[in-house]
Protein backbone atom coordinates (compact mmCIF):
# COMPACT_ATOMS: atom_id res chain seq x y z
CA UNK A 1 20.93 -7.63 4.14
CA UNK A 2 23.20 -9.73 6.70
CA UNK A 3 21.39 -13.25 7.39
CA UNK A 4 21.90 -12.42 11.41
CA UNK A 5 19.36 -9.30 10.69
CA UNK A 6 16.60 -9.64 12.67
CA UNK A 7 13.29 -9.91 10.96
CA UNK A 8 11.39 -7.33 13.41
CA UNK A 9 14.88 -4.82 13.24
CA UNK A 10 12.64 -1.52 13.85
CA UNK A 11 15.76 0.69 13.11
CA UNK A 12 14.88 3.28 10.11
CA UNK A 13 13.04 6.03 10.73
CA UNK A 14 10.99 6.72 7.69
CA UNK A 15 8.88 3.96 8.12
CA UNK A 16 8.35 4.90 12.23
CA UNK A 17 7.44 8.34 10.90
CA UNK A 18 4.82 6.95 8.70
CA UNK A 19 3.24 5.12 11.09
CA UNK A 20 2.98 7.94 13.60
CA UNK A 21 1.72 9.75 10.78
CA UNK A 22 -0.61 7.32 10.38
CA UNK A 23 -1.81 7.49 14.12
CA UNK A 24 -1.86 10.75 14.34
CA UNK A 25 -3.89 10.87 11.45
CA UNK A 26 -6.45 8.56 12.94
CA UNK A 27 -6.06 10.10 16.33
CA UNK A 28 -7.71 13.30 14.67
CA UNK A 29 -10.11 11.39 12.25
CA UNK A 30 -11.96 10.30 15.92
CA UNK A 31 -11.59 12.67 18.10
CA UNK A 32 -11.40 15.93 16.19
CA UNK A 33 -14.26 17.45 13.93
CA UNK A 34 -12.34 16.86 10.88
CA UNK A 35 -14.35 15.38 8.45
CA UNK A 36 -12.66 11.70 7.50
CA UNK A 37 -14.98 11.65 4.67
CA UNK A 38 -13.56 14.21 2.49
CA UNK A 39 -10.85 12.06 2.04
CA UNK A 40 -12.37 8.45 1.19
CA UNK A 41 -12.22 7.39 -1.86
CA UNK A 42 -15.56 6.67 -3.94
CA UNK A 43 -16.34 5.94 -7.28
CA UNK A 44 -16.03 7.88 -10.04
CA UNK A 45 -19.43 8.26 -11.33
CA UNK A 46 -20.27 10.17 -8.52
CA UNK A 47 -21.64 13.48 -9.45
CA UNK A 48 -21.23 15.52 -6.41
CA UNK A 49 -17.94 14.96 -6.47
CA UNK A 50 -15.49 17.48 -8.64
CA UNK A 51 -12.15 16.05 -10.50
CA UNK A 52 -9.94 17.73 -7.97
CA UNK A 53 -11.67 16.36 -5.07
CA UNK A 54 -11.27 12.57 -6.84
CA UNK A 55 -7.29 13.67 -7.30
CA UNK A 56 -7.16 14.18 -3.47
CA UNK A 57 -8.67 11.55 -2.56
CA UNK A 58 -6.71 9.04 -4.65
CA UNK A 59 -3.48 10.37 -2.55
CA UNK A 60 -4.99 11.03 0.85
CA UNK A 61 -7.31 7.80 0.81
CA UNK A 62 -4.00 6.15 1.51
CA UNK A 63 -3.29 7.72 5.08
CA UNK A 64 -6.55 6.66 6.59
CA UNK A 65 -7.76 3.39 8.77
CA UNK A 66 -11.32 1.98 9.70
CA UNK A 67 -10.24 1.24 13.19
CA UNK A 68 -7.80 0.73 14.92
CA UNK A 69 -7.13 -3.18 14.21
CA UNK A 70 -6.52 -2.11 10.68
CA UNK A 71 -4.24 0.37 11.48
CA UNK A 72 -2.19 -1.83 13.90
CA UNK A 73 -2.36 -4.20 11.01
CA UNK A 74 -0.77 -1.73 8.34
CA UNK A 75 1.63 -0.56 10.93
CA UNK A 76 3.32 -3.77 11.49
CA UNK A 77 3.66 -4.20 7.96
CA UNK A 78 4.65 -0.88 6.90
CA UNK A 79 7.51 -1.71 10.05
CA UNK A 80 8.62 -4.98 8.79
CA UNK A 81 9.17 -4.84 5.14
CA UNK A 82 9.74 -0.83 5.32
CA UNK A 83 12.95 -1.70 6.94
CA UNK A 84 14.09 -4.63 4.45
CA UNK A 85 13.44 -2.21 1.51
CA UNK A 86 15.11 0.38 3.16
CA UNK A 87 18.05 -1.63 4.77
CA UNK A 88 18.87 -3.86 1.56
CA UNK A 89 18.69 -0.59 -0.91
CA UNK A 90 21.49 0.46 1.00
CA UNK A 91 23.29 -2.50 0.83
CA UNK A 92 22.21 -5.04 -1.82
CA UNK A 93 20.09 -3.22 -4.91
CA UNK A 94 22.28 -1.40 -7.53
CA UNK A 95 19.97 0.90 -9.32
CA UNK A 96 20.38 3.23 -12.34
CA UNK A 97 19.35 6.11 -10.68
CA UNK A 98 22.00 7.16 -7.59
CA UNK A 99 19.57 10.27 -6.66
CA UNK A 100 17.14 7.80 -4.52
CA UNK A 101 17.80 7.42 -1.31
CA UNK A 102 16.58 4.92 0.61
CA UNK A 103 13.86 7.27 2.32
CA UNK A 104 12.35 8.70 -0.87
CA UNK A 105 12.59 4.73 -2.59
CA UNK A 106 10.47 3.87 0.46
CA UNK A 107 7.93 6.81 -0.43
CA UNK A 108 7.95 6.19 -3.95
CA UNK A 109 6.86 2.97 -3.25
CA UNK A 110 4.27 3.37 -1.04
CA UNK A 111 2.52 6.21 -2.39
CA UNK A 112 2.98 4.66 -6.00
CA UNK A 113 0.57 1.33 -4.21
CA UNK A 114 -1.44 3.99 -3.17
CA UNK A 115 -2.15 5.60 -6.22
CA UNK A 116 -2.16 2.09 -8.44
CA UNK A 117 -4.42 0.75 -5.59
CA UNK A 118 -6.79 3.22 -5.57
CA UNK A 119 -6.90 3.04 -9.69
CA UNK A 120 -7.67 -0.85 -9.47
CA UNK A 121 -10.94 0.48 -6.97
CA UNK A 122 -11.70 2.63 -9.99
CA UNK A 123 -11.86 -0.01 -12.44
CA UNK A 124 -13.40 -2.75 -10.12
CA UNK A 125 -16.05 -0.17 -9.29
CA UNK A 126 -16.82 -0.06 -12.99
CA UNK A 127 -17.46 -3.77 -13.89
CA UNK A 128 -20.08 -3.74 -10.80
CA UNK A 129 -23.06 -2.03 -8.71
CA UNK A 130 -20.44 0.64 -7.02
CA UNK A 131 -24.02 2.18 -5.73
CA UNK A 132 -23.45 -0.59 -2.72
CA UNK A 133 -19.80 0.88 -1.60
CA UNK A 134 -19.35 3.30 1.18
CA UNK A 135 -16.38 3.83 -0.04
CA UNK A 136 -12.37 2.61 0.00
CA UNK A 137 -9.39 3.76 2.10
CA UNK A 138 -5.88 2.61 0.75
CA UNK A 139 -3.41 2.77 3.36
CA UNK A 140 -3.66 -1.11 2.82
CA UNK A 141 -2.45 -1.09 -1.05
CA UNK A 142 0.72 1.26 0.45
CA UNK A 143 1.20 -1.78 3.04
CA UNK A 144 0.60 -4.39 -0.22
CA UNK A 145 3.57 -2.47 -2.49
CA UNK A 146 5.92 -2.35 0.35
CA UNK A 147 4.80 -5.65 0.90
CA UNK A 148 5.83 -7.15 -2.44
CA UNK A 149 9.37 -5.05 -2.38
CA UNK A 150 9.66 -6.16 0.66
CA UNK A 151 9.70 -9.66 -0.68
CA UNK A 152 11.58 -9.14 -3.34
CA UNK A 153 14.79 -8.24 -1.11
CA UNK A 154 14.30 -10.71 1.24
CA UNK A 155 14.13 -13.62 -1.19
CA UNK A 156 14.75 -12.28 -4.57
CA UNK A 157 11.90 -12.62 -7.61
CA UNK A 158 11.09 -15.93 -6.75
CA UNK A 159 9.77 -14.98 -3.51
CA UNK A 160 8.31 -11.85 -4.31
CA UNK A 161 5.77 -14.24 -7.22
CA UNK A 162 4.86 -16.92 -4.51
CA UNK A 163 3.90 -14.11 -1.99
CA UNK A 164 2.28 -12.69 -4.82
CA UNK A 165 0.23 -15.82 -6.08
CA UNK A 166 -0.73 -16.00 -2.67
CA UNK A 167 -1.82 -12.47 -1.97
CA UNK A 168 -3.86 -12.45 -5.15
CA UNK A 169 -5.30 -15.77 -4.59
CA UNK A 170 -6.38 -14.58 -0.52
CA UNK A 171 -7.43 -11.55 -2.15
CA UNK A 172 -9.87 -12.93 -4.91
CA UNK A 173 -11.49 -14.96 -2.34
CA UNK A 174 -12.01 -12.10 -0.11
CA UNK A 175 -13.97 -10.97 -3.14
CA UNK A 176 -16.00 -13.13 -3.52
CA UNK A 177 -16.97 -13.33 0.23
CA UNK A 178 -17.71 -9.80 -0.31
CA UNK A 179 -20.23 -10.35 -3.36
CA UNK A 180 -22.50 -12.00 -0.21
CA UNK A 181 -21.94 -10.64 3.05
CA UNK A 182 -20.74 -7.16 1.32
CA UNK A 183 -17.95 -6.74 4.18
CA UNK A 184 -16.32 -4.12 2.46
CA UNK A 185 -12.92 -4.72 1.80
CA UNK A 186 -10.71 -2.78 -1.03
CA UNK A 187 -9.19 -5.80 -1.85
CA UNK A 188 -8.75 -4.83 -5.79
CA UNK A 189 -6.54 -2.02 -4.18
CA UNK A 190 -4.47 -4.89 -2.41
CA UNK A 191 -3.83 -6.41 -5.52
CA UNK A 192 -3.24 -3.59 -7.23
CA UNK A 193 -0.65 -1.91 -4.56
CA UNK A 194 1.57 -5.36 -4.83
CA UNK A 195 1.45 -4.88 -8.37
CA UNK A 196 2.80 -1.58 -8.07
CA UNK A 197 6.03 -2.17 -5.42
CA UNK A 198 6.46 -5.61 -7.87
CA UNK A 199 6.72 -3.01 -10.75
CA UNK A 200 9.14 -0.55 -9.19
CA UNK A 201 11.38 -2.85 -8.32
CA UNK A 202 11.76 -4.54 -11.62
CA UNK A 203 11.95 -1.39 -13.44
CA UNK A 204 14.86 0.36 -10.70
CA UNK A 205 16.83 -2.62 -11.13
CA UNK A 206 20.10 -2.74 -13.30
CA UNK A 207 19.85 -5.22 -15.54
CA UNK A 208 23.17 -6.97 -14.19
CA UNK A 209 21.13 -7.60 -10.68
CA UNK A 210 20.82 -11.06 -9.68
């Protein structure tokens, strides 16, 4: 990516078209009769819910908001570092693979947060009293992967482990707020989406990348 880029450069359209997914999305969640709920994600040990219905919900938890702060929140980062993936794939990442495009990198990466965000719920769910959660929505750990991509292109591996260091860090203590005022964050899913983008873009880089 050119050093003149702008850091708010709103040009590619994949990540615009997730975010007016996401609004739409949201947009029906409150003023529709469709059920948000069926798409939450909740803990495992749940019995009244089936294995298919968990599958769904560890994709689809990942398109919904609590309000709309959150979602403006997600949006802007979903904007920013959706664009510096997708701009320096084009132009600075040589990876193996020449059948990803710079549109489906950008999805594999934020529905592989998703996914590894949702799984980190899982397990934090199982170390304590899940009983007290309403429940987890993941757009966020999307946000986190692209997040940590994000920061790998704009300042290389060193970058993308200080951002990291400090997202886990914010993160933990979020957690621990939430042992005591229970303010229901997903926060394991935060952590666990940045691990996810930091993943994919250490595994889809050629060796010979600097």
């Amino acid at each position: 990516m050119k050093q003149s880029e702008p850091f708010f450069n709103f040009s590619e359209k994949t990540p615009l078209f997730l975010v007016g997914l996401f609004t739409l999305i949201h947009f029906l969640t409150l003023f529709s009769s469709v059920p948000v709920d069926h798409g939450v994600l909740r803990p495992l040990h749940q019995s009244d819910i089936g294995v298919t219905s968990h599958a769904f919900r560890l994709f689809f938890h990942g398109f919904l908001h609590a309000n709309w702060g959150h979602l403006v929140i997600n949006s802007v980062m979903i904007m920013v570092f959706g664009t510096a993936i997708s701009q320096g794939y084009r132009s600075n990442l040589n990876y193996e693979s020449d059948i990803l495009n710079a549109s489906l990198f950008f999805w594999i990466v934020f529905l592989t947060g998703v996914i590894l965000g949702g799984i980190f719920q899982w397990i934090w769910w199982g170390f304590v009293n899940s009983s007290l959660s309403t429940g987890a929505i993941g757009a966020s750990a999307g946000a986190a992967a692209l997040f940590s991509t994000g920061a790998f292109v704009l300042g290389g591996k060193k970058k993308m482990y200080e951002y990291g260091f400090v997202w886990v860090g914010l993160n933990c203590i979020i957690g621990l707020i939430d042992n005591f005022f229970i303010i229901n964050i997903a926060w394991p899913a935060h952590i666990g989406g940045y691990c996810a983008g930091a993943a994919i873009i250490n595994t889809c880089l050629k060796k010979t990348n600097i």
